[in-house]
PDB file of N, CA and C in Angstrom:
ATOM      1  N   UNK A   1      73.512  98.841  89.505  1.00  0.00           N
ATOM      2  CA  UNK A   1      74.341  98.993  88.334  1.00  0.00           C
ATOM      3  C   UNK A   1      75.788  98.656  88.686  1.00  0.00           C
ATOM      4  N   UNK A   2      76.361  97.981  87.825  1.00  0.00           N
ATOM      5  CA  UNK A   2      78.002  97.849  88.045  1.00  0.00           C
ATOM      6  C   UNK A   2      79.036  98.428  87.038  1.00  0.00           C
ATOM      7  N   UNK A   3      79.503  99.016  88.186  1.00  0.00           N
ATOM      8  CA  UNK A   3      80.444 100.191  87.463  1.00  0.00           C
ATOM      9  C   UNK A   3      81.908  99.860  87.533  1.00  0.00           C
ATOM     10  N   UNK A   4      82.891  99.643  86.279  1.00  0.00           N
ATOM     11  CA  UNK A   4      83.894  99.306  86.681  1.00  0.00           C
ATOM     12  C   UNK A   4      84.913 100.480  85.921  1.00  0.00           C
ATOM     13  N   UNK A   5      85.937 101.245  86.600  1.00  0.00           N
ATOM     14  CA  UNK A   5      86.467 102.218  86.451  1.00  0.00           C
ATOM     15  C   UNK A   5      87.838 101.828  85.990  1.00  0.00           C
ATOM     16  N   UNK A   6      88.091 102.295  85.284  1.00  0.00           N
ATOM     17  CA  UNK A   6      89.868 101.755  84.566  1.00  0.00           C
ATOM     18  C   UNK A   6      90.844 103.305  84.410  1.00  0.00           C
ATOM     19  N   UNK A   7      91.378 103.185  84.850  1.00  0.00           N
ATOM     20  CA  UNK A   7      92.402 104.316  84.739  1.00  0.00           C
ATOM     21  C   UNK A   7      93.585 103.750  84.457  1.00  0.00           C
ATOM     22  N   UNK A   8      94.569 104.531  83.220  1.00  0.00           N
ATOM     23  CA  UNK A   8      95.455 104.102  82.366  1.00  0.00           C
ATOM     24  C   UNK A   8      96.481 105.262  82.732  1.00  0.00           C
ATOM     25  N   UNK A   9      97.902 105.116  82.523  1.00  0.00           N
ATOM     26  CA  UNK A   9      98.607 106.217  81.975  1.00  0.00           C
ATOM     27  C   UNK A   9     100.435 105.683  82.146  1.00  0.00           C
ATOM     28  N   UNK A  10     101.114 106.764  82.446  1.00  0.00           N
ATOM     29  CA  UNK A  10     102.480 106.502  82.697  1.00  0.00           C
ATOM     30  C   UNK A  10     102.348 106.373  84.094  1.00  0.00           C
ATOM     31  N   UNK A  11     103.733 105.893  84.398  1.00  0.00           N
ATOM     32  CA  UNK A  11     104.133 106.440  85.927  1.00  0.00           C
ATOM     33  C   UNK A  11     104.221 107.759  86.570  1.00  0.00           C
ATOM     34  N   UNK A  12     103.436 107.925  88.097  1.00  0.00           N
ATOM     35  CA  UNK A  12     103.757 109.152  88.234  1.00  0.00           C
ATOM     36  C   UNK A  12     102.960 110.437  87.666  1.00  0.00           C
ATOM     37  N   UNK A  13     101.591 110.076  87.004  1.00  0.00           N
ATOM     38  CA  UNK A  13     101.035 111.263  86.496  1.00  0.00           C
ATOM     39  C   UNK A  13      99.809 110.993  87.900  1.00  0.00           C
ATOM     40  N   UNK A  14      99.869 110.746  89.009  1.00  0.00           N
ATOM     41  CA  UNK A  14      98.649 110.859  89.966  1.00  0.00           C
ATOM     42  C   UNK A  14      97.651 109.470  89.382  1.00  0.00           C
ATOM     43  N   UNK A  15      97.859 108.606  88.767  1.00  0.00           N
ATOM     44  CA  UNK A  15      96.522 107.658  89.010  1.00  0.00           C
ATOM     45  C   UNK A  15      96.249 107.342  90.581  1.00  0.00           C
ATOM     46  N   UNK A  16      97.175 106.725  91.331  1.00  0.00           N
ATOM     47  CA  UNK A  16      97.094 106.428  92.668  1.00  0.00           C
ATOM     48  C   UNK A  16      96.318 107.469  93.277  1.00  0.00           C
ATOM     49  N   UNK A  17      96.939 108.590  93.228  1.00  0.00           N
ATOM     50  CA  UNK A  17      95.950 109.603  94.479  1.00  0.00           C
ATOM     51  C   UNK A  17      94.785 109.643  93.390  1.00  0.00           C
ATOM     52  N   UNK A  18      94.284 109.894  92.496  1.00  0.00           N
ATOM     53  CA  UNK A  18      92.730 109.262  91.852  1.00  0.00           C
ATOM     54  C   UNK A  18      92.206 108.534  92.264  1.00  0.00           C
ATOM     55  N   UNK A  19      93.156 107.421  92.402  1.00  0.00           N
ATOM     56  CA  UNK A  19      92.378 105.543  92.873  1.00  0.00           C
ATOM     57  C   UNK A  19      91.770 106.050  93.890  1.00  0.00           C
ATOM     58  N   UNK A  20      92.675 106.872  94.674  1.00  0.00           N
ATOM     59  CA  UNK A  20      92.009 106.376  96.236  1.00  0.00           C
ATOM     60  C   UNK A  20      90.721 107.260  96.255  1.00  0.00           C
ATOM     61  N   UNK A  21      90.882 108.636  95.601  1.00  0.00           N
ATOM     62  CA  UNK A  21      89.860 109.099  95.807  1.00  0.00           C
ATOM     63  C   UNK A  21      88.627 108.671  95.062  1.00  0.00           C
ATOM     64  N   UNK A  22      88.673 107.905  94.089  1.00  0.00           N
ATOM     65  CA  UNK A  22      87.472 107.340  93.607  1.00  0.00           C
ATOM     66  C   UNK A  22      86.530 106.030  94.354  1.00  0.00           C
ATOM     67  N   UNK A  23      88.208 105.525  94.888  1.00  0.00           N
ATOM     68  CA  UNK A  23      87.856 104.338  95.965  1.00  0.00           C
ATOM     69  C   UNK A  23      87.001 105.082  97.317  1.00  0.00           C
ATOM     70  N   UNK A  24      87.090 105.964  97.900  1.00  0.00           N
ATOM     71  CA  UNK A  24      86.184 106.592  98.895  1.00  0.00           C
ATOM     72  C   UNK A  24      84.886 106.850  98.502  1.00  0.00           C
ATOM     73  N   UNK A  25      84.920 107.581  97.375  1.00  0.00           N
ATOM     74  CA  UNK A  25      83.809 108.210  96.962  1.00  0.00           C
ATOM     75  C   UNK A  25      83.015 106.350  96.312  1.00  0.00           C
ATOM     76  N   UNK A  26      83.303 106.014  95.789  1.00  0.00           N
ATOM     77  CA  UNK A  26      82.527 105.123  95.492  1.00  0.00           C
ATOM     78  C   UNK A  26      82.467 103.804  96.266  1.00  0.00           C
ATOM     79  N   UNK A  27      82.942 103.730  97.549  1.00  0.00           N
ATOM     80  CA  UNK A  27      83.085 102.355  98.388  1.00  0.00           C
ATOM     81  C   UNK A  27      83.448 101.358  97.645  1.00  0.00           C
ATOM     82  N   UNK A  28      84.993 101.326  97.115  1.00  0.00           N
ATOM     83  CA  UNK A  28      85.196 100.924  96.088  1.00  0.00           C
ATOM     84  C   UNK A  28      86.870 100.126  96.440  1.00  0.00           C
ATOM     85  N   UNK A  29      87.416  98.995  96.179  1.00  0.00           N
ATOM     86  CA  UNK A  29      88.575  98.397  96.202  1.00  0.00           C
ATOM     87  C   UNK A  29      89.269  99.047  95.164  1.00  0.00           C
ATOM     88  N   UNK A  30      90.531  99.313  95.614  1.00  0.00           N
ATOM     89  CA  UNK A  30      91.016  99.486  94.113  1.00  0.00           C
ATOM     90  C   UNK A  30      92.107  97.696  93.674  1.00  0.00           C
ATOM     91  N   UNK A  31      92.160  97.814  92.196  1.00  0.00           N
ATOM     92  CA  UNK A  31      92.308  96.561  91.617  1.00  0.00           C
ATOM     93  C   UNK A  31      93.447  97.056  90.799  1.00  0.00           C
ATOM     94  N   UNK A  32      94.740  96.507  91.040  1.00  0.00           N
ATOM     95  CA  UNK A  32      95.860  97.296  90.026  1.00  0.00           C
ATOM     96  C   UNK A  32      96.221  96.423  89.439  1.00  0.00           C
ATOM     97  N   UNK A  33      97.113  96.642  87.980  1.00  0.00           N
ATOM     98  CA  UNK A  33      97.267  96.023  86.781  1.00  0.00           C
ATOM     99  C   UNK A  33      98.603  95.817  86.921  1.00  0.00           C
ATOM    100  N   UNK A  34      99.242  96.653  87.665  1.00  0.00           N
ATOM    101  CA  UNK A  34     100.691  97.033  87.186  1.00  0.00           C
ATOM    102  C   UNK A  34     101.463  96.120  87.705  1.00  0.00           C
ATOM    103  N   UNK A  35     102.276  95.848  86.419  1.00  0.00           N
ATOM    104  CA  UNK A  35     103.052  93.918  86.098  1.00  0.00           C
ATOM    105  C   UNK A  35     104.077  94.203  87.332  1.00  0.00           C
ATOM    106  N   UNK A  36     104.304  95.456  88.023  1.00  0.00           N
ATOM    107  CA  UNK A  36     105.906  95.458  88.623  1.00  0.00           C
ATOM    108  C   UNK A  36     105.225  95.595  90.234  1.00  0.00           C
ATOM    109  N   UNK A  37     104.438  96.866  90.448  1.00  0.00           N
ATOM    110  CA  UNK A  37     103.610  96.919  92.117  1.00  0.00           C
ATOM    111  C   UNK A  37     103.029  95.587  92.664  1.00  0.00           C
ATOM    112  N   UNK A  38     102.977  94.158  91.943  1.00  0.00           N
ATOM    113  CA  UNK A  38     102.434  93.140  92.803  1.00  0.00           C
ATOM    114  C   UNK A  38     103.563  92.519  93.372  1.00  0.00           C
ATOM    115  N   UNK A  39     105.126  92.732  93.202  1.00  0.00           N
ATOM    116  CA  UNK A  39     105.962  92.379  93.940  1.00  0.00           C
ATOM    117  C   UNK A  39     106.378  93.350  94.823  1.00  0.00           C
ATOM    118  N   UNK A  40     106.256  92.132  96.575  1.00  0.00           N
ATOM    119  CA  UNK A  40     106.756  93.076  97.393  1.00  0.00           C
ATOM    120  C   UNK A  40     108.108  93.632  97.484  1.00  0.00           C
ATOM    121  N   UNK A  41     108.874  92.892  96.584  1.00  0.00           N
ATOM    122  CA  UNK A  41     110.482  93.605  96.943  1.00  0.00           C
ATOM    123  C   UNK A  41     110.528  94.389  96.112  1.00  0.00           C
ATOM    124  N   UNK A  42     109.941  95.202  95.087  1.00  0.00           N
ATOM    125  CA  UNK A  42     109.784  95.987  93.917  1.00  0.00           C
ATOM    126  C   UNK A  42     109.219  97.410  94.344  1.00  0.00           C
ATOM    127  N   UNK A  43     108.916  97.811  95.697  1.00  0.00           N
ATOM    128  CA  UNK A  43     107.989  99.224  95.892  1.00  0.00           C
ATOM    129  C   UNK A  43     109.316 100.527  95.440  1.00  0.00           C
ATOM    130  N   UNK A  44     110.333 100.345  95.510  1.00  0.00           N
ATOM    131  CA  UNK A  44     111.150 101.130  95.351  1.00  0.00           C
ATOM    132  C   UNK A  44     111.544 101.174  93.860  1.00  0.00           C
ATOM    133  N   UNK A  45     110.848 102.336  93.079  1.00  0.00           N
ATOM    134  CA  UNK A  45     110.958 102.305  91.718  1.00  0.00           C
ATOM    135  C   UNK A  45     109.724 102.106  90.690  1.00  0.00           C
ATOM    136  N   UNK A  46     108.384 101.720  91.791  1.00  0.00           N
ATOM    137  CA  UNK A  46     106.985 101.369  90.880  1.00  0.00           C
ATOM    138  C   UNK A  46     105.938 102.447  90.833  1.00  0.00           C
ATOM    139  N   UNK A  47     106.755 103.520  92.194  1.00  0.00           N
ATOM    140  CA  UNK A  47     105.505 103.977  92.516  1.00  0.00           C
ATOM    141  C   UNK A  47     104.227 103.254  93.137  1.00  0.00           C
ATOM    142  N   UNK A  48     104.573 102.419  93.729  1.00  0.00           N
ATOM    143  CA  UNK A  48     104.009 101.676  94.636  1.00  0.00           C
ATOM    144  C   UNK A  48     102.844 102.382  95.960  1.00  0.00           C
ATOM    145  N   UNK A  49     101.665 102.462  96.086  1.00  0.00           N
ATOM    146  CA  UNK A  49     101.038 102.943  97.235  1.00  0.00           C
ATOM    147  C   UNK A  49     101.770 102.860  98.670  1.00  0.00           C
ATOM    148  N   UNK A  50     101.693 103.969  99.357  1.00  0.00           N
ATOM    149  CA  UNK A  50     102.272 103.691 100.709  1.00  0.00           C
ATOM    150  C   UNK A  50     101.437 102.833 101.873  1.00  0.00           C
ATOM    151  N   UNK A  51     102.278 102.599 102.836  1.00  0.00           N
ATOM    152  CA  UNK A  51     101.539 101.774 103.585  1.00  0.00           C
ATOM    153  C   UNK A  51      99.975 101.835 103.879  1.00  0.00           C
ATOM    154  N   UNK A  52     100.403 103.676 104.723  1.00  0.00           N
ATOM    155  CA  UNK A  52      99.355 104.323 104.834  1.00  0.00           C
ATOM    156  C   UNK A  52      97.968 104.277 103.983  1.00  0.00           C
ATOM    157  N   UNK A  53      98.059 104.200 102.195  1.00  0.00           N
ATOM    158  CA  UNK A  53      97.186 104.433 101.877  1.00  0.00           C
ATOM    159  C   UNK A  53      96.774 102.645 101.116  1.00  0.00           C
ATOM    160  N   UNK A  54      97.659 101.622 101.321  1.00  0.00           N
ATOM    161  CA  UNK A  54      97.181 100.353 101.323  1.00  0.00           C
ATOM    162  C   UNK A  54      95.940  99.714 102.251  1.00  0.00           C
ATOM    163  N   UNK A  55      96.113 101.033 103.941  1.00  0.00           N
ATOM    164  CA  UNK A  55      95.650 100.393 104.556  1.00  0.00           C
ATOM    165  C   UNK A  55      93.768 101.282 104.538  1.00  0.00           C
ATOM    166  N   UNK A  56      94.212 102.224 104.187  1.00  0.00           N
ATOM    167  CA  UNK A  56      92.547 103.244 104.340  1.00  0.00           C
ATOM    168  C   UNK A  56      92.024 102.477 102.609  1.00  0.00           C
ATOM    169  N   UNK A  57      92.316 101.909 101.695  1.00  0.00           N
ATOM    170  CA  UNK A  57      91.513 101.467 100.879  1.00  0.00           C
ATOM    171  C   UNK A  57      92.077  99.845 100.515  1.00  0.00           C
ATOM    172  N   UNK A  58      91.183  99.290 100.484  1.00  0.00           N
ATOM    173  CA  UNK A  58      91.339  97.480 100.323  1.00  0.00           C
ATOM    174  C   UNK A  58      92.280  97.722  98.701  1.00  0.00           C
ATOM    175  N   UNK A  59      93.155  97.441  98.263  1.00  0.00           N
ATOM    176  CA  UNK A  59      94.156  97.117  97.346  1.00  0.00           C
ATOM    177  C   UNK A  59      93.993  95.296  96.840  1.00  0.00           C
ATOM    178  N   UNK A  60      94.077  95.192  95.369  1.00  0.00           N
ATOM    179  CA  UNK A  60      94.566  93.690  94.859  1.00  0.00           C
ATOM    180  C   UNK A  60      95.456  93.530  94.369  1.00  0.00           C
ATOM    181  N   UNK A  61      95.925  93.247  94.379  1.00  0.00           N
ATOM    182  CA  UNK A  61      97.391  92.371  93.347  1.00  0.00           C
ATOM    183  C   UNK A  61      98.514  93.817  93.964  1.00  0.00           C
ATOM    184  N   UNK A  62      99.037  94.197  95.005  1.00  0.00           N
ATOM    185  CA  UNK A  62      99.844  95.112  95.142  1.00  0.00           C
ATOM    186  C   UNK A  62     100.733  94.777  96.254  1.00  0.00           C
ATOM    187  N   UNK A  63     101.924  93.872  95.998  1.00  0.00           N
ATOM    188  CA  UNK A  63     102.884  93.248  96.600  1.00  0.00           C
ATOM    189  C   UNK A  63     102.247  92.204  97.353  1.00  0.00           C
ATOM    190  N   UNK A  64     101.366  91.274  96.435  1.00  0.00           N
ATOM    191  CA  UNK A  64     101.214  89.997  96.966  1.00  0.00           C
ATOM    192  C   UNK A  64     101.720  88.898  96.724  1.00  0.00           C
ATOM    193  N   UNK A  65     102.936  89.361  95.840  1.00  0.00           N
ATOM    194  CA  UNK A  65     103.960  88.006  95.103  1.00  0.00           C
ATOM    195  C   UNK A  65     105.258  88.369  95.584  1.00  0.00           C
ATOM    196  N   UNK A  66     105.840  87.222  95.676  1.00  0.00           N
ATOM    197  CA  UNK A  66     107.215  87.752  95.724  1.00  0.00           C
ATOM    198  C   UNK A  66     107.870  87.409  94.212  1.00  0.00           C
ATOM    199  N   UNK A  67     109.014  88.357  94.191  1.00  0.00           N
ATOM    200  CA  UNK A  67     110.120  88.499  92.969  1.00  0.00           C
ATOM    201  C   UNK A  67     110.201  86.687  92.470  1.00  0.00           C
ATOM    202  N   UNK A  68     110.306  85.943  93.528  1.00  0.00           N
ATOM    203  CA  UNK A  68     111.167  84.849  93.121  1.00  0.00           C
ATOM    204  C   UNK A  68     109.732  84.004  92.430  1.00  0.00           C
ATOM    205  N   UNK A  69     108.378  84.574  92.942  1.00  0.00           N
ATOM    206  CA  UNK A  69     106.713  83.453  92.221  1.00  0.00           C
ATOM    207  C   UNK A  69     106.782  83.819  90.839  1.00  0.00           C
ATOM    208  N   UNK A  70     106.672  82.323  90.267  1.00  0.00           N
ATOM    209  CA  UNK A  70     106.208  82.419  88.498  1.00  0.00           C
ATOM    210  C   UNK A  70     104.783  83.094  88.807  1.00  0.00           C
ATOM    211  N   UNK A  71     104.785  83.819  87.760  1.00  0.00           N
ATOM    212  CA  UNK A  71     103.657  85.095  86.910  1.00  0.00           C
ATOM    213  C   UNK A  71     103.401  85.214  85.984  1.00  0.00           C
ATOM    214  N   UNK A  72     102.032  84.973  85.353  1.00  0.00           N
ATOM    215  CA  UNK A  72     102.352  85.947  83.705  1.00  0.00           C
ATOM    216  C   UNK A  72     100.643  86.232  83.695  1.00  0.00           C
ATOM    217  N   UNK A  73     101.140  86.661  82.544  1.00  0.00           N
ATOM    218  CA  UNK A  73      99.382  87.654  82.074  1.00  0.00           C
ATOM    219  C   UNK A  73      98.255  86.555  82.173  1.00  0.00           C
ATOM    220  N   UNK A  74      98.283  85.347  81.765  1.00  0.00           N
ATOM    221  CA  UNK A  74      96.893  84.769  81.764  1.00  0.00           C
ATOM    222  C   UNK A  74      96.873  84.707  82.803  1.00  0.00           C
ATOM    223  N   UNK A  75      97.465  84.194  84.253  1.00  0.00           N
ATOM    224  CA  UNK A  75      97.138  83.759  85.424  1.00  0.00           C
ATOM    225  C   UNK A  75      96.813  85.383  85.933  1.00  0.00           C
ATOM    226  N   UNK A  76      97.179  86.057  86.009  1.00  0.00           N
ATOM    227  CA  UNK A  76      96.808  87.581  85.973  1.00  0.00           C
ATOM    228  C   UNK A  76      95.116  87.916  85.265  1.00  0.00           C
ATOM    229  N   UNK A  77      95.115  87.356  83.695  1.00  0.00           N
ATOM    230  CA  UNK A  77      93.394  87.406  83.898  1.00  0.00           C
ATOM    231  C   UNK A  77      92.778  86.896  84.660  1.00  0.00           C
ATOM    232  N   UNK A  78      92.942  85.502  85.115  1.00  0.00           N
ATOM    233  CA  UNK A  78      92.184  84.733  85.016  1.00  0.00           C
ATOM    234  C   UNK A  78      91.738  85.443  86.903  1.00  0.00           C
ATOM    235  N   UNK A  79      92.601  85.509  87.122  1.00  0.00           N
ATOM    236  CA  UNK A  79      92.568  85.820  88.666  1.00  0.00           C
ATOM    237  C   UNK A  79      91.932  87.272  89.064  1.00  0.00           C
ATOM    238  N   UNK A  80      91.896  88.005  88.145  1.00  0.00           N
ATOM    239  CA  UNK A  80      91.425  89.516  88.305  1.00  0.00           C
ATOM    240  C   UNK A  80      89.894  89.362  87.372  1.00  0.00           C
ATOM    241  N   UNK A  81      89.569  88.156  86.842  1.00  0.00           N
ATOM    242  CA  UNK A  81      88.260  87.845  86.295  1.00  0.00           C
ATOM    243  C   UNK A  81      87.471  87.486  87.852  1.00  0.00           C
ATOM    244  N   UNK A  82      87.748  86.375  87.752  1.00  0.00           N
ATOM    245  CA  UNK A  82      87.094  86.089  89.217  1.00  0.00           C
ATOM    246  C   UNK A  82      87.115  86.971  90.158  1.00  0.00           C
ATOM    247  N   UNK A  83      88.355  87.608  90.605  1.00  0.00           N
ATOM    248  CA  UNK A  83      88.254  88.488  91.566  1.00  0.00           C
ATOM    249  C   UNK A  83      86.341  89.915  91.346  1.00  0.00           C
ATOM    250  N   UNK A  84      86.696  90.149  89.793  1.00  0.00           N
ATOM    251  CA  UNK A  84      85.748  91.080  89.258  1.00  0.00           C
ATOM    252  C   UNK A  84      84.301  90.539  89.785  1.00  0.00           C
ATOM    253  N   UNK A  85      84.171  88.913  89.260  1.00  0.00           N
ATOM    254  CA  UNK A  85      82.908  88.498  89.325  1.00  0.00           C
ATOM    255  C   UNK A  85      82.912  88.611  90.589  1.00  0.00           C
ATOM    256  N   UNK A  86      83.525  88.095  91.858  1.00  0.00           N
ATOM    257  CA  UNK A  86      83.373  87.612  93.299  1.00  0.00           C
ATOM    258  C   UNK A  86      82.929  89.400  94.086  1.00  0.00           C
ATOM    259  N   UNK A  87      83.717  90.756  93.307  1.00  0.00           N
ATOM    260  CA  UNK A  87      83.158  91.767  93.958  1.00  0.00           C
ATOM    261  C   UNK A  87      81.992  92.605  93.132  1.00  0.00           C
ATOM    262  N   UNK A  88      81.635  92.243  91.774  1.00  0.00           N
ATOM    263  CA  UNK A  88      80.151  91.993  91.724  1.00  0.00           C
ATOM    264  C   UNK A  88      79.001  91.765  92.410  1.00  0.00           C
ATOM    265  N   UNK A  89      79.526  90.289  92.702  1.00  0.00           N
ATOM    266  CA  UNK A  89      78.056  89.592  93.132  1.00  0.00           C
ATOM    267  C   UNK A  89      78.025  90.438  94.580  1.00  0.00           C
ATOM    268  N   UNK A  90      79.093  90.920  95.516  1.00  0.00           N
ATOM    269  CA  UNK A  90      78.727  91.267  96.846  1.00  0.00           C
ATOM    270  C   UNK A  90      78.947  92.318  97.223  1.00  0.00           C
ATOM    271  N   UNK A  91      78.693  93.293  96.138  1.00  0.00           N
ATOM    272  CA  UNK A  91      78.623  94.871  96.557  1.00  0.00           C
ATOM    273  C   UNK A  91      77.533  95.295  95.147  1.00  0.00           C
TER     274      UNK A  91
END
């Protein structure tokens, strides 16, 4: 069965410490949405995961751009589509 988990809210109400713990319990990547945590010069102010917990659960899109890379929402679907299908097929 494929289970895909979405957690929504403000900043700062605990989704992160959720992620991770859902990410353990379910051998699970976490996959983040948030338009501001995929830039690395941006952790100060996003609530950004710490190093520490980037490294005990596999993370996507969470300071893999820099400030200065064009971005926007479709290249954002299109890339978190595939990403979805590619950890489908191999878990």
């Amino acid at each position: 069965m494929k289970l895909l988990v979405v957690l929504t809210g403000p900043t700062g109400v605990g989704k992160t410490r959720l992620s991770l713990k859902l990410a353990h319990t379910l051998d699970s990547p976490v996959i983040s949405c948030d338009s501001r945590q995929m830039y690395r010069e941006m952790r100060i102010g996003t609530a950004a995961p710490d190093p520490k917990d980037l490294e005990a659960v596999e993370h996507f899109f969470i300071g893999n751009l820099s400030i200065h890379d064009y971005y926007n929402a479709a290249r954002f679907e299109t890339e978190a589509l595939a990403l979805l299908d590619k950890l489908f097929e191999t878990r």
